[in-house]
PDB file of N, CA and C in Angstrom:
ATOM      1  N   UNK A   1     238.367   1.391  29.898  1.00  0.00           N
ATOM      2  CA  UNK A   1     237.064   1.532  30.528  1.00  0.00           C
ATOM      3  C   UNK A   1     236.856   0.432  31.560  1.00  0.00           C
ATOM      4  N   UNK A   2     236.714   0.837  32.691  1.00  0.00           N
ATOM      5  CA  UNK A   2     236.206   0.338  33.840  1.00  0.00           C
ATOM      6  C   UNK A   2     234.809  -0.033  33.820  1.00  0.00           C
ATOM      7  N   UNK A   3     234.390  -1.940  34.943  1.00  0.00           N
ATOM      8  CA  UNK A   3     233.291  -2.342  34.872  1.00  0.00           C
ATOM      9  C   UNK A   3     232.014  -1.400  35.280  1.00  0.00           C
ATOM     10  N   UNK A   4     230.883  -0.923  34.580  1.00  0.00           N
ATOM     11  CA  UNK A   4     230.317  -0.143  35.129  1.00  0.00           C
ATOM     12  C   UNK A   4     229.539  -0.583  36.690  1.00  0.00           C
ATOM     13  N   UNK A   5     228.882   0.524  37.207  1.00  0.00           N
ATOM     14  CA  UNK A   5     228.980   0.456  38.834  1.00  0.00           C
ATOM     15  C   UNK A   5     227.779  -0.546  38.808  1.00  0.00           C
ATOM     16  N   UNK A   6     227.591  -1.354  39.243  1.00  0.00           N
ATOM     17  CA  UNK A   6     226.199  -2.850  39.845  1.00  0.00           C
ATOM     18  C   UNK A   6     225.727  -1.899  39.739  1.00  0.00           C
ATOM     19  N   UNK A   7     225.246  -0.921  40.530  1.00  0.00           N
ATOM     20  CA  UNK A   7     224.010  -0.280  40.584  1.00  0.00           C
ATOM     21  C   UNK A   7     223.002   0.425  39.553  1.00  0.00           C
ATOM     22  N   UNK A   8     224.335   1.012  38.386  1.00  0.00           N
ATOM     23  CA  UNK A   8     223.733   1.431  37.465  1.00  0.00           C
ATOM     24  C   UNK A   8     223.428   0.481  36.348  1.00  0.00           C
ATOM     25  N   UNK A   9     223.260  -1.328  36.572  1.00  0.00           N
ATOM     26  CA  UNK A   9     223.126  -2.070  35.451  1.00  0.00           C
ATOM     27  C   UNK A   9     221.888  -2.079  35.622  1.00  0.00           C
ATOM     28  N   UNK A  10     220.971  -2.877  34.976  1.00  0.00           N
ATOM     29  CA  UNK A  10     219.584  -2.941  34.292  1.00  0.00           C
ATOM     30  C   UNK A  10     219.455  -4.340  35.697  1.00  0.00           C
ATOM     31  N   UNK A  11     218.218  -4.127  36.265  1.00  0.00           N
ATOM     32  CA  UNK A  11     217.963  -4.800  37.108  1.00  0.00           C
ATOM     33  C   UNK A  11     218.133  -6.540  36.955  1.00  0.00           C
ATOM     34  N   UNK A  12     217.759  -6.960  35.834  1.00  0.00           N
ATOM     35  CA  UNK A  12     218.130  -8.419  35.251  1.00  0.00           C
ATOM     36  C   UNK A  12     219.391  -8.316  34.906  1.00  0.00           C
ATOM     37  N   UNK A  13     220.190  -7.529  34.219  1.00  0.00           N
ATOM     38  CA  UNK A  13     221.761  -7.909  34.636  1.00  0.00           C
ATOM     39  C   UNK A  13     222.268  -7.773  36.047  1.00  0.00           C
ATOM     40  N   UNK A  14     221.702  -7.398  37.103  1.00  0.00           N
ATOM     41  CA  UNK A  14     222.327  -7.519  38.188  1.00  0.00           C
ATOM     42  C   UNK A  14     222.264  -8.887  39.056  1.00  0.00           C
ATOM     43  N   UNK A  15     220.400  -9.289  38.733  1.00  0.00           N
ATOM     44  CA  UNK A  15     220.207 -10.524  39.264  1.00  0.00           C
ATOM     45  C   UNK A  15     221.381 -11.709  38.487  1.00  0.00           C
ATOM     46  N   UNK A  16     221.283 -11.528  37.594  1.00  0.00           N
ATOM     47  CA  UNK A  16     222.418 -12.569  36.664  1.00  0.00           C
ATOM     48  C   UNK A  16     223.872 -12.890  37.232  1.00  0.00           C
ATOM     49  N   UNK A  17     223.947 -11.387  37.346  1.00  0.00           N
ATOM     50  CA  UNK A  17     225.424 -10.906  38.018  1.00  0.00           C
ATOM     51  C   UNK A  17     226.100 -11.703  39.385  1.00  0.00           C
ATOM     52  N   UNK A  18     224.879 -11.221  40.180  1.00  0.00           N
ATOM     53  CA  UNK A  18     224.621 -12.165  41.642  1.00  0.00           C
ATOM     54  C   UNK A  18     224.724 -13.386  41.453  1.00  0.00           C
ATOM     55  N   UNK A  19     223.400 -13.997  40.777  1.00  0.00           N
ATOM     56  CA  UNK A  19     223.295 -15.555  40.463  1.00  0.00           C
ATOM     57  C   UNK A  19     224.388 -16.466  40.362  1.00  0.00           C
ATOM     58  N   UNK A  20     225.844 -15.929  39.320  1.00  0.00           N
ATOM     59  CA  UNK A  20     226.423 -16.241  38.853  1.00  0.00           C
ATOM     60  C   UNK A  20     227.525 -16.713  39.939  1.00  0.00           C
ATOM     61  N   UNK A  21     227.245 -15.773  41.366  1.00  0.00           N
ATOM     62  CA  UNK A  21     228.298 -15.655  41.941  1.00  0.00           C
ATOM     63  C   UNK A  21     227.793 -16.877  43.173  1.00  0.00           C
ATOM     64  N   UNK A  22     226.758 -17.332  42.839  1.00  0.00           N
ATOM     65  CA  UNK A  22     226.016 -19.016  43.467  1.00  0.00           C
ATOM     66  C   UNK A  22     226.972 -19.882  42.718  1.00  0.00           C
ATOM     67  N   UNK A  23     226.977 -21.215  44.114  1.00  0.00           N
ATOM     68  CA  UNK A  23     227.002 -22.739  43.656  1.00  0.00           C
ATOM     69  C   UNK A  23     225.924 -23.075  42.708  1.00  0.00           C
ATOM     70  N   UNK A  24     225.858 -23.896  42.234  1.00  0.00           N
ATOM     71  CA  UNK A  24     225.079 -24.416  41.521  1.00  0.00           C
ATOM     72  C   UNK A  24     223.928 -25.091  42.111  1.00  0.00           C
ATOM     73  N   UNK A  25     223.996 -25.622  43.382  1.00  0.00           N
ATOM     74  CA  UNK A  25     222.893 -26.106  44.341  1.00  0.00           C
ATOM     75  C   UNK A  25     221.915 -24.427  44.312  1.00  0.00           C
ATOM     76  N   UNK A  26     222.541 -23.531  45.046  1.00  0.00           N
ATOM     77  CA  UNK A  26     222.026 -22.224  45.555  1.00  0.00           C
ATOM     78  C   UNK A  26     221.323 -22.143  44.011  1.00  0.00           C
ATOM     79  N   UNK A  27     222.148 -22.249  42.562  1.00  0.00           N
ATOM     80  CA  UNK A  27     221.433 -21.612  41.560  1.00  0.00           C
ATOM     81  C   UNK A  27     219.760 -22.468  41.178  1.00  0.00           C
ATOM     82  N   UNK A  28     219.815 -23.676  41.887  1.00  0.00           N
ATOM     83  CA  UNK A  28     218.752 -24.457  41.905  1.00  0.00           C
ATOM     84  C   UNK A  28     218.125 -24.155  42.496  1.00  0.00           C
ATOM     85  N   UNK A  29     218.059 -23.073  44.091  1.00  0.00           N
ATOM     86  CA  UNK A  29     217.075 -23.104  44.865  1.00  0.00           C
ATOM     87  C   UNK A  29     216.519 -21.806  44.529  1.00  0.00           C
ATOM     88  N   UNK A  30     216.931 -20.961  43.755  1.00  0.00           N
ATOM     89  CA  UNK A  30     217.138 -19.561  43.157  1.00  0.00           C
ATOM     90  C   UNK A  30     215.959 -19.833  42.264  1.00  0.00           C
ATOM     91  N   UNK A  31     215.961 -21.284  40.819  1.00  0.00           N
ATOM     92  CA  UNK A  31     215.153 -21.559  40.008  1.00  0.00           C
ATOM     93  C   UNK A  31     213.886 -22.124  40.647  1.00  0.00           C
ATOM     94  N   UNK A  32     213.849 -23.044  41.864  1.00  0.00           N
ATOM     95  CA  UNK A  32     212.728 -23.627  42.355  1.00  0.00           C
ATOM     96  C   UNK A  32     211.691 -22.246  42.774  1.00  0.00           C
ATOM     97  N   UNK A  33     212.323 -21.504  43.558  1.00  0.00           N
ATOM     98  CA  UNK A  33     211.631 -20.048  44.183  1.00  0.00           C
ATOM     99  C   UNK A  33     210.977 -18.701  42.988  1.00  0.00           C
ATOM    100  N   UNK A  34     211.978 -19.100  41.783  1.00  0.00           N
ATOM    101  CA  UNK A  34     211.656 -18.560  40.341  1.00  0.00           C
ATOM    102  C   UNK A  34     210.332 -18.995  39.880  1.00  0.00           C
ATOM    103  N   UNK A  35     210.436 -20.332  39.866  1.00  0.00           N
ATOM    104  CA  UNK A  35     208.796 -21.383  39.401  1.00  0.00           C
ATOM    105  C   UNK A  35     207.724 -21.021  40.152  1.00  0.00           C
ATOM    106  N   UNK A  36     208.058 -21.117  41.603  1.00  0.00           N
ATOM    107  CA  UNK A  36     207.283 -20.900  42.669  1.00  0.00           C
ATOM    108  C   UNK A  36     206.332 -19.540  42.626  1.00  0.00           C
ATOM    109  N   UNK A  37     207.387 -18.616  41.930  1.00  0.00           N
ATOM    110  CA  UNK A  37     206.553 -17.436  42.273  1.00  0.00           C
ATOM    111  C   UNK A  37     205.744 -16.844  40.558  1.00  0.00           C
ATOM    112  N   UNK A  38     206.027 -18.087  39.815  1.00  0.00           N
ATOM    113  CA  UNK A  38     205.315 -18.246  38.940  1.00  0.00           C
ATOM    114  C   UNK A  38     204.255 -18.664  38.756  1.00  0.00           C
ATOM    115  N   UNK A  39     204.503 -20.156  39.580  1.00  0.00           N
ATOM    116  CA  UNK A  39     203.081 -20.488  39.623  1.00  0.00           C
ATOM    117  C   UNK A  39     201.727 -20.009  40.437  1.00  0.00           C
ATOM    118  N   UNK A  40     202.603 -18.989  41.585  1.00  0.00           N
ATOM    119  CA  UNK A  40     201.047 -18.211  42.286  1.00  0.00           C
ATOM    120  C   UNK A  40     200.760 -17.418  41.367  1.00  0.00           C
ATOM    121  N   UNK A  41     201.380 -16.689  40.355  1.00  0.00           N
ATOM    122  CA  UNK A  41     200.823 -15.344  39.497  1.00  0.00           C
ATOM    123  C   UNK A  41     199.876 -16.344  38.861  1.00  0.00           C
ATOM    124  N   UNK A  42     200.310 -17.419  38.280  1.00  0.00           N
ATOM    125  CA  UNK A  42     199.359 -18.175  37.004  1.00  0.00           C
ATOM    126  C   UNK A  42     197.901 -18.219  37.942  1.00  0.00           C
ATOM    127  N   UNK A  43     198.009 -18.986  39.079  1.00  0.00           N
ATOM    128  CA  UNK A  43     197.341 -19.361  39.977  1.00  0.00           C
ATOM    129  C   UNK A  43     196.463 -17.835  40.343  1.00  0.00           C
ATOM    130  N   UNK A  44     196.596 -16.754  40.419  1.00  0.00           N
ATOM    131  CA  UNK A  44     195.994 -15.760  40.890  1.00  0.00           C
ATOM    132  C   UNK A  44     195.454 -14.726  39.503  1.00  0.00           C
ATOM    133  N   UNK A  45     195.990 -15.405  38.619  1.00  0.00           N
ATOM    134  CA  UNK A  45     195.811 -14.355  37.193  1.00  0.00           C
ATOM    135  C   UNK A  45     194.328 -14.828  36.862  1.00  0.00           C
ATOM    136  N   UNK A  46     193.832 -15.953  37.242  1.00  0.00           N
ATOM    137  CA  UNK A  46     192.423 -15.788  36.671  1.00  0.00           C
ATOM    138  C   UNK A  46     191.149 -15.105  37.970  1.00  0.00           C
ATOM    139  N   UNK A  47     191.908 -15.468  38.991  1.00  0.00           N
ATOM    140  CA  UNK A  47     190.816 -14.517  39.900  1.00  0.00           C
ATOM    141  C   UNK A  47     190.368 -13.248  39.553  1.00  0.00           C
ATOM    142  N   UNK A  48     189.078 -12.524  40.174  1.00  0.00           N
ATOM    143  CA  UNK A  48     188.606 -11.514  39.508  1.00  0.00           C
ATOM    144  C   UNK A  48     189.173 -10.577  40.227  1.00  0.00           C
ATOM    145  N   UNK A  49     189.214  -9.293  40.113  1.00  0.00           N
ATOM    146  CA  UNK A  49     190.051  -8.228  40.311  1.00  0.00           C
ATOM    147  C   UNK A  49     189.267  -7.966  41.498  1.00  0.00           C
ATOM    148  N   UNK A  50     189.456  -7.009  42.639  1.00  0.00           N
ATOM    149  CA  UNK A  50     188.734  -6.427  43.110  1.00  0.00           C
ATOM    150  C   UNK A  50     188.019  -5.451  43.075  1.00  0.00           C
ATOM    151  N   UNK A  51     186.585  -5.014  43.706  1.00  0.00           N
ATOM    152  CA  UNK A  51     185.841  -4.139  43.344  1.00  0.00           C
ATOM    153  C   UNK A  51     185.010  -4.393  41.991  1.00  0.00           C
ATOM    154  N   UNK A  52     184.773  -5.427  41.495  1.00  0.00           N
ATOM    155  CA  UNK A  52     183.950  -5.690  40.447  1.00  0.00           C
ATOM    156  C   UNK A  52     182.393  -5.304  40.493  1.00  0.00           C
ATOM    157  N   UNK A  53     181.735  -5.613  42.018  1.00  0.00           N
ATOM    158  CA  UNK A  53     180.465  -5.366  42.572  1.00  0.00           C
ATOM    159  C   UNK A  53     180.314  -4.193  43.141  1.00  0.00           C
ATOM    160  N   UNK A  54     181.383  -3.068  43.283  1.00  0.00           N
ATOM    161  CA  UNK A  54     180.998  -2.195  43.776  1.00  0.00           C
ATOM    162  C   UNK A  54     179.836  -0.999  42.982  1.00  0.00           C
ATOM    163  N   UNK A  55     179.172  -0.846  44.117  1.00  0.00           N
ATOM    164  CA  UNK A  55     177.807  -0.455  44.088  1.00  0.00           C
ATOM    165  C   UNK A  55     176.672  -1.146  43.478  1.00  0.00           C
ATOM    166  N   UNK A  56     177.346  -2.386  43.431  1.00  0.00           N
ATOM    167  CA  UNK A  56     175.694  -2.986  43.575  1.00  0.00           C
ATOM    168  C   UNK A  56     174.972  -3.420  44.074  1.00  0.00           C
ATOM    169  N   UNK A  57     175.376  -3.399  45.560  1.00  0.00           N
ATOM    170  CA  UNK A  57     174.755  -3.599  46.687  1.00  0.00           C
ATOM    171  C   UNK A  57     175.026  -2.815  47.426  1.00  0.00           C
ATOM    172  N   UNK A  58     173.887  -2.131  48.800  1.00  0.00           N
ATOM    173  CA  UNK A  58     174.257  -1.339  49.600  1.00  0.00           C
ATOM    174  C   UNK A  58     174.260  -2.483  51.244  1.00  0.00           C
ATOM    175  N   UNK A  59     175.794  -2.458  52.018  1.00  0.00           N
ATOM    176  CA  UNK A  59     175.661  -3.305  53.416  1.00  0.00           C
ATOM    177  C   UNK A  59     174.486  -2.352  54.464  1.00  0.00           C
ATOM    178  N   UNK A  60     173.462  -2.956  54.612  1.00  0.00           N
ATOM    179  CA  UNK A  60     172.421  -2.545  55.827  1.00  0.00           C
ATOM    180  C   UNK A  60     173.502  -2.318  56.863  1.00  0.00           C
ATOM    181  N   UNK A  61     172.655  -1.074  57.200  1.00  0.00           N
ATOM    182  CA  UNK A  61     173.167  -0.481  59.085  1.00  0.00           C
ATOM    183  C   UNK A  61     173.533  -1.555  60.074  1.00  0.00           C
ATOM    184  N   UNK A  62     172.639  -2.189  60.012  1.00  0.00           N
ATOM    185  CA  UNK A  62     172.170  -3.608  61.042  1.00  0.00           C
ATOM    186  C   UNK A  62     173.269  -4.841  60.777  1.00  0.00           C
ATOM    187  N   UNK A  63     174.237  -4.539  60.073  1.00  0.00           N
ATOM    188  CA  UNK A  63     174.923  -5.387  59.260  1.00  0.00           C
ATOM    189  C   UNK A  63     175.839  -6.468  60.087  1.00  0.00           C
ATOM    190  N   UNK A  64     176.061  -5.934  61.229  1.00  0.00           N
ATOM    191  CA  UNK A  64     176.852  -6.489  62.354  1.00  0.00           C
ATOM    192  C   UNK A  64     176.096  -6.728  63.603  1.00  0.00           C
ATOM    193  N   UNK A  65     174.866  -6.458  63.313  1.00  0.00           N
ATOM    194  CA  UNK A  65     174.423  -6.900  64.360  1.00  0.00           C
ATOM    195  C   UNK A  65     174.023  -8.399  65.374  1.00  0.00           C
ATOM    196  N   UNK A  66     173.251  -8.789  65.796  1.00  0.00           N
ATOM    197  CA  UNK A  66     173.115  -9.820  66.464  1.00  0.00           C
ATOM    198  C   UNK A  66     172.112 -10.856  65.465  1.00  0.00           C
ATOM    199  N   UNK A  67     172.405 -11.606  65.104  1.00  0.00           N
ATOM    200  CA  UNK A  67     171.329 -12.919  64.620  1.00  0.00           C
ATOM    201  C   UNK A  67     170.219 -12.969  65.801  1.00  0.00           C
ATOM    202  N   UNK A  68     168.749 -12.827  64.942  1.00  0.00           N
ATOM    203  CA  UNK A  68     167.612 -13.494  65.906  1.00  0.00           C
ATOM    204  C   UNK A  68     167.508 -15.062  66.240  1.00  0.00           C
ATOM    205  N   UNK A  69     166.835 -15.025  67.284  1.00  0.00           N
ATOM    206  CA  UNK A  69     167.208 -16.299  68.214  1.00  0.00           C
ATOM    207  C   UNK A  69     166.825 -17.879  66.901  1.00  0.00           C
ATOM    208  N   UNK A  70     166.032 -17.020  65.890  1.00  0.00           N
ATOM    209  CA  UNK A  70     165.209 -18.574  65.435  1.00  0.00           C
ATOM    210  C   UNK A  70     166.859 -19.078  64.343  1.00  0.00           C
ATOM    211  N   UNK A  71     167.236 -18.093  63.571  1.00  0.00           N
ATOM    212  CA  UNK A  71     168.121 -17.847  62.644  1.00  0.00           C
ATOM    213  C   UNK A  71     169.664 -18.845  63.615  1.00  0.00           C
ATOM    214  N   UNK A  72     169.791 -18.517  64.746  1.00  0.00           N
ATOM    215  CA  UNK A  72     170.989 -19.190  65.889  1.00  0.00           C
ATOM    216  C   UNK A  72     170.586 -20.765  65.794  1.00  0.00           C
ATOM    217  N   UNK A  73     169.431 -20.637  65.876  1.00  0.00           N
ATOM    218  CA  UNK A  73     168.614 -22.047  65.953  1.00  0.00           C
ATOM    219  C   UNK A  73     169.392 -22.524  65.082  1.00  0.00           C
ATOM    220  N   UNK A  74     169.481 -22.576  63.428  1.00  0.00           N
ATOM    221  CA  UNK A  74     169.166 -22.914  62.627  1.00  0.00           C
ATOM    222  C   UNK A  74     170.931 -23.592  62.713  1.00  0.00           C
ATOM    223  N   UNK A  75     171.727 -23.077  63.309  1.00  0.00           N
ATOM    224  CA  UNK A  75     173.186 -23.171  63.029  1.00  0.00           C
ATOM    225  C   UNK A  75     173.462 -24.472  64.435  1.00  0.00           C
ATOM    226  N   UNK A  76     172.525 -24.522  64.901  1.00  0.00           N
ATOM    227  CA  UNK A  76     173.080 -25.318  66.412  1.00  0.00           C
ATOM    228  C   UNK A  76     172.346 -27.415  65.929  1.00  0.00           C
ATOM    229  N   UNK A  77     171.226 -26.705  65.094  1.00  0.00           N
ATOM    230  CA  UNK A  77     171.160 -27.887  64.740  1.00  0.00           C
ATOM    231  C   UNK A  77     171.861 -29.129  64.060  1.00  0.00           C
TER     232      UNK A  77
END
């Protein structure tokens, strides 16, 4: 029996497979980018999901419109 084909292995035996075929520097920059993309999930896992508020507010027509002159005021000061 012949090695079966890369393609048909289980996606983590392939990364392994690859990995293996790194220096050991490369397998370090492989683990730093591993952490990395760990720590944004941790980092983003407590934010709230989107759409939490939907419909509980309706955006006015006027929503884009122009600020009145006193309201401009208020930002120049």
């Amino acid at each position: 029996m012949g090695m079966p084909n890369a393609e048909s292995l289980p996606l983590e035996e392939r990364i392994l497979a690859r990995l293996r075929q790194f220096p050991p520097e490369r397998q370090a920059e492989v683990l730093d980018f591993v952490e990395f993309l760990d720590q944004r999930r941790q980092a983003t896992a407590g934010l709230r999901p989107i759409g939490l508020g939907a419909g509980d507010f309706a955006v006015p027509d006027d929503f884009d419109a122009p600020l009145p002159d006193e309201t401009l005021r208020l930002f120049e000061s």
